[in-house]
Protein backbone atom coordinates (compact mmCIF):
# COMPACT_ATOMS: atom_id res chain seq x y z
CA UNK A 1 0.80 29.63 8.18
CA UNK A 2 -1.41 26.62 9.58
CA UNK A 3 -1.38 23.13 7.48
CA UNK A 4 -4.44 20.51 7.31
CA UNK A 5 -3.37 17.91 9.47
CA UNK A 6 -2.92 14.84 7.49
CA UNK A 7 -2.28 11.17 8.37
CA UNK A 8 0.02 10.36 5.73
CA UNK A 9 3.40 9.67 7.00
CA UNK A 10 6.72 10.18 4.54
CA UNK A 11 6.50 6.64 3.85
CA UNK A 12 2.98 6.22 2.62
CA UNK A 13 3.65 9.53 0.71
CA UNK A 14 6.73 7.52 -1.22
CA UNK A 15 4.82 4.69 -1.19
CA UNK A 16 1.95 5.89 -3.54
CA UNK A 17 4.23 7.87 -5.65
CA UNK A 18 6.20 4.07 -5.98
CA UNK A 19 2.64 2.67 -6.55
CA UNK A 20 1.56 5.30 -8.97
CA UNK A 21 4.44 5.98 -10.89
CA UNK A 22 7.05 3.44 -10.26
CA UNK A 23 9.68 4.35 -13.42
CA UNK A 24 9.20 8.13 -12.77
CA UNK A 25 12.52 10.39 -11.80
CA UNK A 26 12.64 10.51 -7.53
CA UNK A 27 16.00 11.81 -7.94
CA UNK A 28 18.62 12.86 -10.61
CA UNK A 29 22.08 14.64 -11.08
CA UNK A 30 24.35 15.44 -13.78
CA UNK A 31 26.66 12.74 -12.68
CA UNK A 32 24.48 9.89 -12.16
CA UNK A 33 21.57 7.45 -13.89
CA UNK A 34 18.64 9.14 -12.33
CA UNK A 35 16.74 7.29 -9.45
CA UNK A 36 13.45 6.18 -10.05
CA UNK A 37 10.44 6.24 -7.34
CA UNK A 38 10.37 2.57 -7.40
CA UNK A 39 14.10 2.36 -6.73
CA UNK A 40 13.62 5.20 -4.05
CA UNK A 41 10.85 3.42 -1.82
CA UNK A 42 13.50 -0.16 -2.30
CA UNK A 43 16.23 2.47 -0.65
CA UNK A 44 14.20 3.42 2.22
CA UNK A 45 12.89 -0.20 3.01
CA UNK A 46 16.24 -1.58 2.86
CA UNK A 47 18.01 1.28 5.10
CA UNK A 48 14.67 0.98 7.87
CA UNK A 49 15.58 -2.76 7.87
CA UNK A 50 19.17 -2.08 8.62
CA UNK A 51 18.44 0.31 11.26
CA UNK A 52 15.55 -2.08 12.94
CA UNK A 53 18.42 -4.59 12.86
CA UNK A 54 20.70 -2.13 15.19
CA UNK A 55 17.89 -1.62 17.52
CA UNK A 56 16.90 1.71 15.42
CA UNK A 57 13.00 2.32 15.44
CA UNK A 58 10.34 4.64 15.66
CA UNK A 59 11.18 7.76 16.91
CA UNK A 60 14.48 7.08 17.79
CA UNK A 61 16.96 9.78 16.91
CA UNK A 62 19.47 9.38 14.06
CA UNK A 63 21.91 12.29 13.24
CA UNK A 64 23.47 12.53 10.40
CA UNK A 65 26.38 14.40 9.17
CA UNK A 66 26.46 14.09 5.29
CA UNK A 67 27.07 16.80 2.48
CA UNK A 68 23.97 17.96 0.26
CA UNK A 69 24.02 15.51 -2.13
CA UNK A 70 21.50 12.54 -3.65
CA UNK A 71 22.49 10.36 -1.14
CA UNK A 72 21.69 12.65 1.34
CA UNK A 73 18.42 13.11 0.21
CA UNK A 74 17.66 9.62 0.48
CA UNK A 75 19.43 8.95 3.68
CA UNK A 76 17.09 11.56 5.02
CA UNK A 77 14.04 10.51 3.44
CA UNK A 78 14.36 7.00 4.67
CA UNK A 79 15.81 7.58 8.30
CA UNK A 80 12.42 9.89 8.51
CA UNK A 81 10.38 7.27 7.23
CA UNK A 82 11.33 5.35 10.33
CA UNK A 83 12.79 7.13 13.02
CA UNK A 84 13.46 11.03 14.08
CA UNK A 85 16.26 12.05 11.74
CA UNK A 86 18.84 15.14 12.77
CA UNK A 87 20.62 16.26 9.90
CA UNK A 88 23.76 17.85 10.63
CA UNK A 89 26.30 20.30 8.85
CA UNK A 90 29.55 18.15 8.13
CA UNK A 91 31.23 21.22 8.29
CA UNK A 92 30.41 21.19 12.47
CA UNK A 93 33.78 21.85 14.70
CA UNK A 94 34.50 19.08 17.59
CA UNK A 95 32.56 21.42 20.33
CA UNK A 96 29.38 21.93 18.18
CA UNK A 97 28.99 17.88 17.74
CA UNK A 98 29.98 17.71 20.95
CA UNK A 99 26.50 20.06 21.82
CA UNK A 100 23.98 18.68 18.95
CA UNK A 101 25.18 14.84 19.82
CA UNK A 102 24.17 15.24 23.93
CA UNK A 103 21.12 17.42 23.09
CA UNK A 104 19.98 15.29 20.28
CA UNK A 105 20.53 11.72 22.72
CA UNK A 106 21.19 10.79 19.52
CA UNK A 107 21.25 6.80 19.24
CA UNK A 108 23.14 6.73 15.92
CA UNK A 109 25.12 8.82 13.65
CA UNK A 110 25.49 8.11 9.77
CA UNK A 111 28.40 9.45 8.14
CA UNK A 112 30.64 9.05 5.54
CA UNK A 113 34.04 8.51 5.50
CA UNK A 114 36.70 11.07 5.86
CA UNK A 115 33.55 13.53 6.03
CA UNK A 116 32.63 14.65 9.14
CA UNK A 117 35.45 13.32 11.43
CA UNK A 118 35.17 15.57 14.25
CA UNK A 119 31.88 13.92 14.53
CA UNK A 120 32.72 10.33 14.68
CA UNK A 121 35.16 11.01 17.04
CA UNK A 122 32.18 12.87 19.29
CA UNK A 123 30.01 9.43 18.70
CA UNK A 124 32.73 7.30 19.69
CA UNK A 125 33.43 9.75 22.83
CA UNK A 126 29.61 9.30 23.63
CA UNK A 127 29.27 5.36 22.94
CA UNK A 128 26.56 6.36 19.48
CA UNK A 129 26.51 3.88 16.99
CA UNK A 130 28.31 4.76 14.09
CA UNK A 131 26.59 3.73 10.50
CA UNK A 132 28.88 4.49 7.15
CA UNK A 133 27.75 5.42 3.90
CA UNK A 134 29.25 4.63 0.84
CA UNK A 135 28.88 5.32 -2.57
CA UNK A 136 29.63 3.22 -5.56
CA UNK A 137 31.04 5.59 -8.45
CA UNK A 138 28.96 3.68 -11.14
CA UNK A 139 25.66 3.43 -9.15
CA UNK A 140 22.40 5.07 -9.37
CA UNK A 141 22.03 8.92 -7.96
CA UNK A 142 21.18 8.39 -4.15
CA UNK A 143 21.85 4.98 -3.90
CA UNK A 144 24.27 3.44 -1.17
CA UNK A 145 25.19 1.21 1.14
CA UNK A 146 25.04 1.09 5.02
CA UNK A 147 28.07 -0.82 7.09
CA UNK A 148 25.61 -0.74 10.28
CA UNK A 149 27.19 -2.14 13.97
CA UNK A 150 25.86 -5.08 16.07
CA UNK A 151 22.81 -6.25 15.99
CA UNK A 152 19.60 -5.37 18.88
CA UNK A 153 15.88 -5.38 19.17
CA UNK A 154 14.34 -1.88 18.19
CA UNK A 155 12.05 -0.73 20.94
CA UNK A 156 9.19 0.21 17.87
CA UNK A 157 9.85 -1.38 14.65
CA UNK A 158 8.46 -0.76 11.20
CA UNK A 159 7.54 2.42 9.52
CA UNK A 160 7.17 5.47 11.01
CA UNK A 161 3.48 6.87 11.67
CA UNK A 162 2.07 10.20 11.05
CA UNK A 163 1.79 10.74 14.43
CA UNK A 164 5.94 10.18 14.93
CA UNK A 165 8.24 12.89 14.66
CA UNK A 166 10.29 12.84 11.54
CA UNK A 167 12.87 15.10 11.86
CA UNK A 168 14.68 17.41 14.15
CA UNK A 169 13.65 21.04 13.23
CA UNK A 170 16.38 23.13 14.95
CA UNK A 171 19.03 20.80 13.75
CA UNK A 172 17.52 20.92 10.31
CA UNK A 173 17.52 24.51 10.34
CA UNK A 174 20.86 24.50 11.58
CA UNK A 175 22.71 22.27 9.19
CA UNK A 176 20.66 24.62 6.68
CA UNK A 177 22.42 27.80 8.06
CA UNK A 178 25.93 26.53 8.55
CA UNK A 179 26.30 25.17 5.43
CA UNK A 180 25.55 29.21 4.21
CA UNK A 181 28.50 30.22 6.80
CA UNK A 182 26.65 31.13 10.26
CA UNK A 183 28.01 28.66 13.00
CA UNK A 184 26.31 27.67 16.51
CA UNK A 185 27.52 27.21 20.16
């Protein structure tokens, strides 16, 4: 399969939808108000301002060790629209965090807590930032907040270009396959 090369980046492509149809559904559960596109592209710009505040930028790498869910969605969305984003399986052992963490060089790992703690303690081991999610019972599908660490100067700032890498395949593919059942290392 080959694909037209295009120099939209994730961000313009939520952009224009935001432009376009700003009250349209982005997002929506059974539990939840549904999130809007407008709403969606305010998420991303205020989690790429967080991470620029840590010294997160452009093609930095970000794992992130969250459950399928909304906020996931748009935690992945929005770390792609601005850095290299690693999603991994939450479901990972000590050893296998221990493996994606050094090959990754991750700079930062977002996580929620009591979710994932074999790979906070891996972060902390390895001196990665650690960035928590949490959710808000009452809010909007996908939205939450960000308690991000000290502050630094992000080597690229901004949004990601089209010529950036978004997202780390294997480890994509990975948390895709372990959440089925299959493990790695």
């Amino acid at each position: 399969m080959t694909f037209a090369k295009s120099s939209l980046s994730i961000y313009d492509l939520l952009e224009g939808s935001a432009k376009k149809n700003p009250e349209n559904i982005a997002i929506v559960t059974t539990q939840k108000s549904p999130l809007t596109y407008s709403s969606l592209l305010n998420a991303v710009n205020d989690v790429r301002s967080k991470l620029n505040l840590m010294g997160i930028g452009r093609n930095d790498r970000v794992a992130v060790a969250l459950p399928n869910s909304p906020e996931m969605a748009v935690t992945f969305l929005a770390i792609a629209s601005c850095a290299t984003c690693a999603p991994l399986n939450p479901n990972y052992r000590e050893s296998e965090y221990d493996f994606y963490l050094s090959d990754l060089d991750a700079k930062a790992l977002v996580y929620q807590s009591g979710i994932a703690e074999a790979a906070v303690e891996v972060a902390k081991q390895k001196g990665i930032s650690l960035i928590e999610l949490s959710t808000e019972k009452e809010a909007v599908s996908g939205i939450f907040q960000l308690t991000v660490g000290e502050a630094k100067n992000p080597i690229q700032s901004g949004i990601a270009q089209s010529e950036d890498v978004a997202l780390g395949i294997a480890y994509f593919r990975n948390h895709l396959s372990s959440q089925n059942g299959s493990t790695h290392p």
